[in-house]
C-alpha atoms as a PDB file:
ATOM      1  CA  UNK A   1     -37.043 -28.515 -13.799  1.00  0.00           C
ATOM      2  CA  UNK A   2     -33.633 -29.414 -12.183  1.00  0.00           C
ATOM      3  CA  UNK A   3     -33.461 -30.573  -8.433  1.00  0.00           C
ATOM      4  CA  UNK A   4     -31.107 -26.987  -7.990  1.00  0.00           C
ATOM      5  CA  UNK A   5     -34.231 -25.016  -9.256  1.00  0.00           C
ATOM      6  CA  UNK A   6     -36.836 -26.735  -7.175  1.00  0.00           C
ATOM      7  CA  UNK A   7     -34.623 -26.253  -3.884  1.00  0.00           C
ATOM      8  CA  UNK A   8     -36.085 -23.430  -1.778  1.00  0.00           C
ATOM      9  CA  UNK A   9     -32.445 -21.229  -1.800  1.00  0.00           C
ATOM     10  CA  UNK A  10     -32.186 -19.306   1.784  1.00  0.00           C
ATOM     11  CA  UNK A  11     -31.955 -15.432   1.340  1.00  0.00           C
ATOM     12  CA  UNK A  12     -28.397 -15.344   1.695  1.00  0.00           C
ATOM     13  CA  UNK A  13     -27.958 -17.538  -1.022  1.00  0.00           C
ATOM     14  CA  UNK A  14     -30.630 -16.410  -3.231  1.00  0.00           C
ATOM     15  CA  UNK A  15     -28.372 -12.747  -2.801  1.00  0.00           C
ATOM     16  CA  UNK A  16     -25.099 -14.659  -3.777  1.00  0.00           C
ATOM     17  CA  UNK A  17     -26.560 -16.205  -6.909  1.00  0.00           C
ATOM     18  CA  UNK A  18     -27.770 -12.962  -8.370  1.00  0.00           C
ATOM     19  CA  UNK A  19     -24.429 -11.156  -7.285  1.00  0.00           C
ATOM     20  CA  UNK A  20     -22.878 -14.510  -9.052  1.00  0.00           C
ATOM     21  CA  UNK A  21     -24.972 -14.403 -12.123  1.00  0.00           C
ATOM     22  CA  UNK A  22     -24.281 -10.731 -12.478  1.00  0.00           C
ATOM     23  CA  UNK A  23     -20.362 -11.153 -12.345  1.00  0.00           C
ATOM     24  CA  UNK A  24     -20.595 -13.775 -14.879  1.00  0.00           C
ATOM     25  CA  UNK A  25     -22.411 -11.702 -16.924  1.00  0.00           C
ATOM     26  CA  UNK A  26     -19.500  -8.971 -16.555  1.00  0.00           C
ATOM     27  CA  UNK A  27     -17.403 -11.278 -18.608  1.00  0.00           C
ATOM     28  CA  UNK A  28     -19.488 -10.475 -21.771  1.00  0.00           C
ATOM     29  CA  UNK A  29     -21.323  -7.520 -21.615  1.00  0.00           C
ATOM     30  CA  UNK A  30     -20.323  -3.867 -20.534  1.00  0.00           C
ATOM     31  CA  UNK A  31     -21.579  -2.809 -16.807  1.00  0.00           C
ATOM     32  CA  UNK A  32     -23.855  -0.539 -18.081  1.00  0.00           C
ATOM     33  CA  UNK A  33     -26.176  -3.472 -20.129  1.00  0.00           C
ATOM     34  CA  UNK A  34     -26.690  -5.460 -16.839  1.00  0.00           C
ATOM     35  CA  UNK A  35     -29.899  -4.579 -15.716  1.00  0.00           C
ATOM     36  CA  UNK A  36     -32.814  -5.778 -13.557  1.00  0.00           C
ATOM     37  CA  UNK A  37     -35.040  -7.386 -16.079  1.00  0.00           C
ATOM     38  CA  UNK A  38     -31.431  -9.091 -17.362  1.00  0.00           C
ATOM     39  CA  UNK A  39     -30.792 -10.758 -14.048  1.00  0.00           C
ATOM     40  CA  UNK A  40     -34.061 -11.936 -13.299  1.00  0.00           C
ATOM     41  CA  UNK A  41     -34.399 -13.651 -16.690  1.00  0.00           C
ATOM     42  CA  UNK A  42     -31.560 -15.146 -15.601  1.00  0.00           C
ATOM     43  CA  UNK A  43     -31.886 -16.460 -12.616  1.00  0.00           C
ATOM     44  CA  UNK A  44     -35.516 -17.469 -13.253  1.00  0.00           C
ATOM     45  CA  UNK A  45     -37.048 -14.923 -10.889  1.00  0.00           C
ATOM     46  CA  UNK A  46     -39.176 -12.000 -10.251  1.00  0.00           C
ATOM     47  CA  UNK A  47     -38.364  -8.421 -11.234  1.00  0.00           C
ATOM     48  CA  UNK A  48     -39.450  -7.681  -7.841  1.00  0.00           C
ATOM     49  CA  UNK A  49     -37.401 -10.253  -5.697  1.00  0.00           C
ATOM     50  CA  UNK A  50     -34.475  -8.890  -7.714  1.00  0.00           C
ATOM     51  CA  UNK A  51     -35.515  -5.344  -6.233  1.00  0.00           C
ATOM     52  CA  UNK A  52     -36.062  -6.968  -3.057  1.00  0.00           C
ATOM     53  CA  UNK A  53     -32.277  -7.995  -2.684  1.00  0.00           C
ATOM     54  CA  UNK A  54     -30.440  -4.727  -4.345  1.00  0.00           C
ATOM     55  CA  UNK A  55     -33.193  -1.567  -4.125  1.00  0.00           C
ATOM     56  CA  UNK A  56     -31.970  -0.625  -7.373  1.00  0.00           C
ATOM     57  CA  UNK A  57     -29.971  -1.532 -10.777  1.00  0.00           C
ATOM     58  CA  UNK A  58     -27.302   1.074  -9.188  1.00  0.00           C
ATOM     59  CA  UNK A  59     -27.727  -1.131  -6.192  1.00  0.00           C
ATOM     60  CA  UNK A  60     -27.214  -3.863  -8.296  1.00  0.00           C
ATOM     61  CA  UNK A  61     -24.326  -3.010  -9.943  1.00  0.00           C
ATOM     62  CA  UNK A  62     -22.478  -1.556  -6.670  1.00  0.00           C
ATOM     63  CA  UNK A  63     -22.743  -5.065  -5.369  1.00  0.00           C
ATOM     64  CA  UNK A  64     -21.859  -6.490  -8.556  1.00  0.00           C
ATOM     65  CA  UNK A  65     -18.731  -4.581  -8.726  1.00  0.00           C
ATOM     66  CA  UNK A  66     -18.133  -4.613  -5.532  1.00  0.00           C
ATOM     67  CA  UNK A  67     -17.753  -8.515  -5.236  1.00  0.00           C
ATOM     68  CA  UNK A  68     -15.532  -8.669  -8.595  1.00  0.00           C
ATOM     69  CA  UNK A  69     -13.287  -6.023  -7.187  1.00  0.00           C
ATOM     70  CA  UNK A  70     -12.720  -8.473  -4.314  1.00  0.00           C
ATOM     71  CA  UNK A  71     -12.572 -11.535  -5.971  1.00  0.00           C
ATOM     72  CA  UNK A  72      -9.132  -9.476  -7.734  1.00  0.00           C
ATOM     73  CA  UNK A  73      -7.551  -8.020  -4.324  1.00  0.00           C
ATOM     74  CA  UNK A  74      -7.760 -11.653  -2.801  1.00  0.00           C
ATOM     75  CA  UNK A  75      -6.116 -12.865  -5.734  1.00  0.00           C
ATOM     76  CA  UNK A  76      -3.483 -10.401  -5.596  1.00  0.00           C
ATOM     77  CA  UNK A  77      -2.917 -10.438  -1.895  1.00  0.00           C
ATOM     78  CA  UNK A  78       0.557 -10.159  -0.996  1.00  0.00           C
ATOM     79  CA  UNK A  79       2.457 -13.111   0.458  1.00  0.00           C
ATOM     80  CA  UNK A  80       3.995 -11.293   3.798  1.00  0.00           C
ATOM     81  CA  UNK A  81       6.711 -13.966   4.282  1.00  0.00           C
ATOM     82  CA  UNK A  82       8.137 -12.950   1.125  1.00  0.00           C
ATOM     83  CA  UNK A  83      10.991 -10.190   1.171  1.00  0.00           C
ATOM     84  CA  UNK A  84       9.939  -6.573  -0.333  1.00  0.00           C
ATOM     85  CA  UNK A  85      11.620  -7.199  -4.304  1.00  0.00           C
ATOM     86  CA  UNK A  86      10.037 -10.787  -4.275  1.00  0.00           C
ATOM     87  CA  UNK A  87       6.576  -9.766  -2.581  1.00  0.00           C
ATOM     88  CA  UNK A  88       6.289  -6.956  -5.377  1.00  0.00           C
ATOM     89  CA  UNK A  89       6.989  -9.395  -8.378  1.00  0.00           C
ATOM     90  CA  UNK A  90       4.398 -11.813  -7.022  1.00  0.00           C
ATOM     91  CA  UNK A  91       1.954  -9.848  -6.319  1.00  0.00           C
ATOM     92  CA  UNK A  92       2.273  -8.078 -10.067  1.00  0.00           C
ATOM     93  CA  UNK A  93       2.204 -11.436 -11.408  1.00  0.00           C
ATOM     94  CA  UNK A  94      -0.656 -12.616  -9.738  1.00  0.00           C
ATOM     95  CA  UNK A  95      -2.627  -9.901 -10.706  1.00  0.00           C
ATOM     96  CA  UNK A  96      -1.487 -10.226 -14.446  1.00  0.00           C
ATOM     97  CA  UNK A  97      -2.677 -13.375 -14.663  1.00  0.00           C
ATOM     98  CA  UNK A  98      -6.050 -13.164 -13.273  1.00  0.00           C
ATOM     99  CA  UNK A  99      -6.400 -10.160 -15.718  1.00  0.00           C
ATOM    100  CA  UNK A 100      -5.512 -12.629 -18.150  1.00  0.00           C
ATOM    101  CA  UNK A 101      -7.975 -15.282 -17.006  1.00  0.00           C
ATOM    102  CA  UNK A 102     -10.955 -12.569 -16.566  1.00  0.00           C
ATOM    103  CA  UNK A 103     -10.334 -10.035 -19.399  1.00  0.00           C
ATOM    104  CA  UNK A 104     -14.157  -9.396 -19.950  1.00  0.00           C
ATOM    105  CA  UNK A 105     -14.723  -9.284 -15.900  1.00  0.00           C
ATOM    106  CA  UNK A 106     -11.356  -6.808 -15.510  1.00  0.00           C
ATOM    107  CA  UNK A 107     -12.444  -4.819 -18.470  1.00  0.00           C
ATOM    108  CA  UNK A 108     -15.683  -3.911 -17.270  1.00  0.00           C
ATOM    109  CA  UNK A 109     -14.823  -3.126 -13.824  1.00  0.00           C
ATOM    110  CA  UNK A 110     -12.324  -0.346 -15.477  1.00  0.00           C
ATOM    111  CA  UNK A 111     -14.232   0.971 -18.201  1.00  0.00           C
ATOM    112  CA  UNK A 112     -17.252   0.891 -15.508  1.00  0.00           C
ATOM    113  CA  UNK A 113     -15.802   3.722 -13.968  1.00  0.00           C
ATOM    114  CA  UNK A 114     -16.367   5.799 -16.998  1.00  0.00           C
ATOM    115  CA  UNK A 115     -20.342   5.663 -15.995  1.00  0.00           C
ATOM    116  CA  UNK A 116     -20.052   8.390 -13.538  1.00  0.00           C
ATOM    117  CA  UNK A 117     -21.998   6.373 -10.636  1.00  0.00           C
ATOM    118  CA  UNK A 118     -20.350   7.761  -7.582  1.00  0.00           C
ATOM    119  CA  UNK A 119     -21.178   4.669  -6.044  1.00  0.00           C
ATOM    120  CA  UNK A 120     -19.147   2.482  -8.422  1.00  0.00           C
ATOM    121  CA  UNK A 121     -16.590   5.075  -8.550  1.00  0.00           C
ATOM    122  CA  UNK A 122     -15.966   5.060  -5.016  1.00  0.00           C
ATOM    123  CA  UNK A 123     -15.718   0.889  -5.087  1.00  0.00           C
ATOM    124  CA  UNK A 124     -12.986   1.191  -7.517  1.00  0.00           C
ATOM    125  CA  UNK A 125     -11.155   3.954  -5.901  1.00  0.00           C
ATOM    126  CA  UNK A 126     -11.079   2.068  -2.326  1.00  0.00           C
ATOM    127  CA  UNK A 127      -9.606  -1.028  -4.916  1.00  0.00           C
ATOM    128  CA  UNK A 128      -7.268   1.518  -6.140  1.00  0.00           C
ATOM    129  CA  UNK A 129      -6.235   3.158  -3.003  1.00  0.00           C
ATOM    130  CA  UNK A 130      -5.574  -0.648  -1.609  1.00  0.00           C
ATOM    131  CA  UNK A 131      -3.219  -1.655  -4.212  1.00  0.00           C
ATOM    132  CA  UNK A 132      -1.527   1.924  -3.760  1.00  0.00           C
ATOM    133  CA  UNK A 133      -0.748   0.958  -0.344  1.00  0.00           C
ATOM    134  CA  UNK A 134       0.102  -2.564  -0.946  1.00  0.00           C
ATOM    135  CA  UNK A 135       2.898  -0.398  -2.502  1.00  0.00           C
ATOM    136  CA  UNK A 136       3.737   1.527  -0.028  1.00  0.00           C
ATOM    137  CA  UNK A 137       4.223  -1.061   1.659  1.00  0.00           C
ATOM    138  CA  UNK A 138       7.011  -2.588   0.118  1.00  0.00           C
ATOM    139  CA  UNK A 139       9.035   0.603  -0.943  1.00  0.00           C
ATOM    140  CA  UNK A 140       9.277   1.526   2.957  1.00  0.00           C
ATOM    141  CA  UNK A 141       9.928  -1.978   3.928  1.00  0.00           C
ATOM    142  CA  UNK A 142      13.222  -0.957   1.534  1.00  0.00           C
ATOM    143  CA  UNK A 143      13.943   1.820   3.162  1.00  0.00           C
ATOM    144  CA  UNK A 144      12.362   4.943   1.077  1.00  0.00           C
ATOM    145  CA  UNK A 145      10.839   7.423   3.322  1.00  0.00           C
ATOM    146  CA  UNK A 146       7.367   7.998   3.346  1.00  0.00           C
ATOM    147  CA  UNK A 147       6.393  11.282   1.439  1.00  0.00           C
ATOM    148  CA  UNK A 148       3.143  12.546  -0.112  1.00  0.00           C
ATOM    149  CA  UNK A 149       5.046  12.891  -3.257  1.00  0.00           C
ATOM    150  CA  UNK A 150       5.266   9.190  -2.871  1.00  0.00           C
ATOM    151  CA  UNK A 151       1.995   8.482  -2.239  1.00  0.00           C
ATOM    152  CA  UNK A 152       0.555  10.593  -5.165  1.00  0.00           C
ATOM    153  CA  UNK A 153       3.163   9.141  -7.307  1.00  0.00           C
ATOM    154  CA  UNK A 154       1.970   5.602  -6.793  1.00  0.00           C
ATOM    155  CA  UNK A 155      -1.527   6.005  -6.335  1.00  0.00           C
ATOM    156  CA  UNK A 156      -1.151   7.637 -10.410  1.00  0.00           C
ATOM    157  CA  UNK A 157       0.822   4.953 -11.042  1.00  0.00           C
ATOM    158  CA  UNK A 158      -2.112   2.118  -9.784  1.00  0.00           C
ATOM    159  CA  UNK A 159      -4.395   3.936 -12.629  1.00  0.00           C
ATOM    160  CA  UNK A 160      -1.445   3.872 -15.583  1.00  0.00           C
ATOM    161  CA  UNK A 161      -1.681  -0.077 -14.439  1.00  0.00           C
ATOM    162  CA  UNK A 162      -4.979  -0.467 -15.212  1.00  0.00           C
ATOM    163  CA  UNK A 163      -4.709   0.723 -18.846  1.00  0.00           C
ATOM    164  CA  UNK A 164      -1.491  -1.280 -19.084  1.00  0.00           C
ATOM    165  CA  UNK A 165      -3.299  -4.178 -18.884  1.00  0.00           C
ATOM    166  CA  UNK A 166      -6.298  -3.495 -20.614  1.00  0.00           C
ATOM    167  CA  UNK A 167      -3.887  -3.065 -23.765  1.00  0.00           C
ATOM    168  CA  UNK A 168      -0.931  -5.826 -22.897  1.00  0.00           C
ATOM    169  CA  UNK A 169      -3.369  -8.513 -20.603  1.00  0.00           C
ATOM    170  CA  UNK A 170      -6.959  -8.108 -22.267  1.00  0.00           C
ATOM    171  CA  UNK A 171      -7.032  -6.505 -25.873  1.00  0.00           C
ATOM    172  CA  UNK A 172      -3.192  -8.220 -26.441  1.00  0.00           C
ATOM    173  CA  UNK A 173      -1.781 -11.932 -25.844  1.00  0.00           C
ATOM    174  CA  UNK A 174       1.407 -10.707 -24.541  1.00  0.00           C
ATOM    175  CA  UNK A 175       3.644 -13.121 -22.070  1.00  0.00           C
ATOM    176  CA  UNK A 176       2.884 -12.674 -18.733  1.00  0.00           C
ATOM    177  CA  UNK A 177       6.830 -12.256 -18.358  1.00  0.00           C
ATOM    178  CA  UNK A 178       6.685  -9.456 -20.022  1.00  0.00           C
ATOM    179  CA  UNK A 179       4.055  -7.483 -18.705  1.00  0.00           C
ATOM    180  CA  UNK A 180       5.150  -8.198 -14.986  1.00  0.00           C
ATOM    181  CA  UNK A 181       8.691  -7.180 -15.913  1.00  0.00           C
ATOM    182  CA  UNK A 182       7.507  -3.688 -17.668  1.00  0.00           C
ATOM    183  CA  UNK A 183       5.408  -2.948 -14.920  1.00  0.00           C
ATOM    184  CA  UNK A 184       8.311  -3.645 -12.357  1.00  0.00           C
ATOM    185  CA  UNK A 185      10.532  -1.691 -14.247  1.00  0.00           C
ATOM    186  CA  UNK A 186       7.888   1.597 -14.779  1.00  0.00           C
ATOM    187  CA  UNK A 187       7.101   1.286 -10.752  1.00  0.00           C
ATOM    188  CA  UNK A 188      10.791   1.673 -10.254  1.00  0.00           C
ATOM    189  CA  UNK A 189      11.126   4.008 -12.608  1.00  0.00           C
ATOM    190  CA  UNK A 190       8.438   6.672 -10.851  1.00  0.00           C
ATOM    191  CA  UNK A 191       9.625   5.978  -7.409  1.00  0.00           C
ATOM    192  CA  UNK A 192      13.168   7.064  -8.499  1.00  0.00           C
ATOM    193  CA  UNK A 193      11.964  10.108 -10.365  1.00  0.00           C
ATOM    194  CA  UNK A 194      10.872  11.395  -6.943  1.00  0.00           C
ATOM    195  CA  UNK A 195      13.920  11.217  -5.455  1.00  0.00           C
ATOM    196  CA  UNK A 196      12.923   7.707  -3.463  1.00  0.00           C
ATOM    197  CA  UNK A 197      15.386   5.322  -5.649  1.00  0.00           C
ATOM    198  CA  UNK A 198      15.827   1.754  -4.996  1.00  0.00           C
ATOM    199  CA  UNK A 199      18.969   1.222  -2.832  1.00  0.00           C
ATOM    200  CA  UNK A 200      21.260   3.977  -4.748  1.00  0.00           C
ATOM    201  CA  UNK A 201      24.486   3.134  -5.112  1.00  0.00           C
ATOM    202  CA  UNK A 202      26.681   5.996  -4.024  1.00  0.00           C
ATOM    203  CA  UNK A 203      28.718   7.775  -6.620  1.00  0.00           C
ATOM    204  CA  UNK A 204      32.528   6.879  -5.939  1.00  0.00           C
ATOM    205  CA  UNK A 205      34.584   9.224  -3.901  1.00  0.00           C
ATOM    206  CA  UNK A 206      37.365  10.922  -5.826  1.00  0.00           C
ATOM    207  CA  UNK A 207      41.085   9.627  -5.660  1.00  0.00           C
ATOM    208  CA  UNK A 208      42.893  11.433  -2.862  1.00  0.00           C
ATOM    209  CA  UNK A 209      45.804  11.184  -4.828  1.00  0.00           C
ATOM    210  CA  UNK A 210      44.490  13.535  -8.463  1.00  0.00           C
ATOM    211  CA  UNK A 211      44.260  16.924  -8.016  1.00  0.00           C
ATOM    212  CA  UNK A 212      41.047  18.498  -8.618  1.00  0.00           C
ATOM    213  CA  UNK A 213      43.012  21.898 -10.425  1.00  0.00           C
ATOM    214  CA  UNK A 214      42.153  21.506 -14.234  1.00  0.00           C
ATOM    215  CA  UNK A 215      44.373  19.872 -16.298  1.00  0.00           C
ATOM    216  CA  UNK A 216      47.191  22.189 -17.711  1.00  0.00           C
ATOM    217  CA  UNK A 217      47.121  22.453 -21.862  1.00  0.00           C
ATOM    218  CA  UNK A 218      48.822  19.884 -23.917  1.00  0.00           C
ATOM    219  CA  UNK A 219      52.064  20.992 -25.424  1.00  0.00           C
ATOM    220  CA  UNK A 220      51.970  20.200 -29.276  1.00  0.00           C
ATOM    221  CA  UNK A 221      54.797  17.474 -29.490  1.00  0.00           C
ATOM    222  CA  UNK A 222      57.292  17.557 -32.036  1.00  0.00           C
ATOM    223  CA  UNK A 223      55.948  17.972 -36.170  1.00  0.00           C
ATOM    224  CA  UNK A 224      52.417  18.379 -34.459  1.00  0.00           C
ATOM    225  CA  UNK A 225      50.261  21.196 -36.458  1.00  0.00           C
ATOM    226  CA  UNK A 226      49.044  23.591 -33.540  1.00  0.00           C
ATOM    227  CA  UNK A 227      45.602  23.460 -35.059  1.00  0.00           C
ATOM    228  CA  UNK A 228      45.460  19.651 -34.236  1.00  0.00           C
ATOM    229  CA  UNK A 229      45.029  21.019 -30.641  1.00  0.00           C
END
């Protein structure tokens, strides 16, 4: 038996291994096949002191979830002394590549959703809502004003993301390059189809000098056939 084993751990770190254990296990296996009886074969305990620590294998789970969820906002935080354009294509490139380097983990956070748990559901959502804002953020730091269209628009946008990168970062070995820059360009895209574009330039004012009265018709010139016209 290792020295790790025979240390006594202290609850709170007894708690972190099993929430550890659990997101490593995410990497492999759907949400839905990490149960009790799993974990505590894992971590070489008790059914019971697994119950002890989570109540439940939805208690489990939430905690499970809730801790990979953070582990991917952290990693995506956005740098504040950046400016808005640069802040945006760091942040989408930081979260590429820890799709990339977590593919399993990412893809059962997202398709762990599809269980129906209102308590996982609402985990994800507050993830979702977060990166929304994150957003936000940067489109009114360039000057778009603040609209529910907006909001809706990029909160839909956060959840086209996530299958984006279940097809491009985890089922696909596409360049990171190229999945930040199609994700720039769709974000852009959206905010512009609600009226909110990027720093539009204005369309350039007609010549003083040309008369807006339409043009009078061409007179055929010499040996031209009328039907030419």
């Amino acid at each position: 038996m290792s020295a790790d084993r025979r240390r006594r751990l202290t609850p709170d770190e007894r708690r972190a291994q099993l929430v550890a254990l659990g997101v490593n296990y995410l990497a492999e296996h759907p949400l839905d096949e990490l149960t009790i009886e799993e974990l505590s074969a894992q971590a070489g305990v008790s059914r019971g002191l697994v119950f002890h620590y989570f109540g439940s294998r939805q208690g489990l789970h939430r905690e499970v979830v809730l801790t990979a969820r953070d582990s991917l906002l952290r990693a995506s935080d956005p740098r504040p002394e950046l400016p808005a354009r640069e802040r945006l294509h760091d942040t989408l490139t930081r979260i590429v590549v820890f799709v990339r380097e977590h593919r399993g983990t990412f893809y059962s956070l997202v398709r762990g959703v599809a269980s129906g748990d209102p308590a996982i559901r609402a985990v994800i959502d507050q993830s979702r809502d977060e990166n929304a804002q994150r957003l936000l953020d940067v489109f009114l730091e360039l000057g778009m004003p603040e609209t529910e269209l907006l909001r809706v628009t990029l909160r839909s946008w956060v959840g086209f993301t996530e299958e984006v990168l279940v097809e491009l970062a985890v089922s696909d070995d596409r360049p990171v390059d190229e999945i930040v820059d199609f994700l720039e360009r769709t974000v852009h895209g959206v905010v512009a189809a609600v009226g909110c574009g990027v720093s539009p330039q204005p369309s350039p004012s007609p010549s003083p000098s040309r008369s807006h009265a339409p043009s009078p018709p061409r007179t055929p010139s010499h040996g031209e056939d009328a039907s030419a016209r």
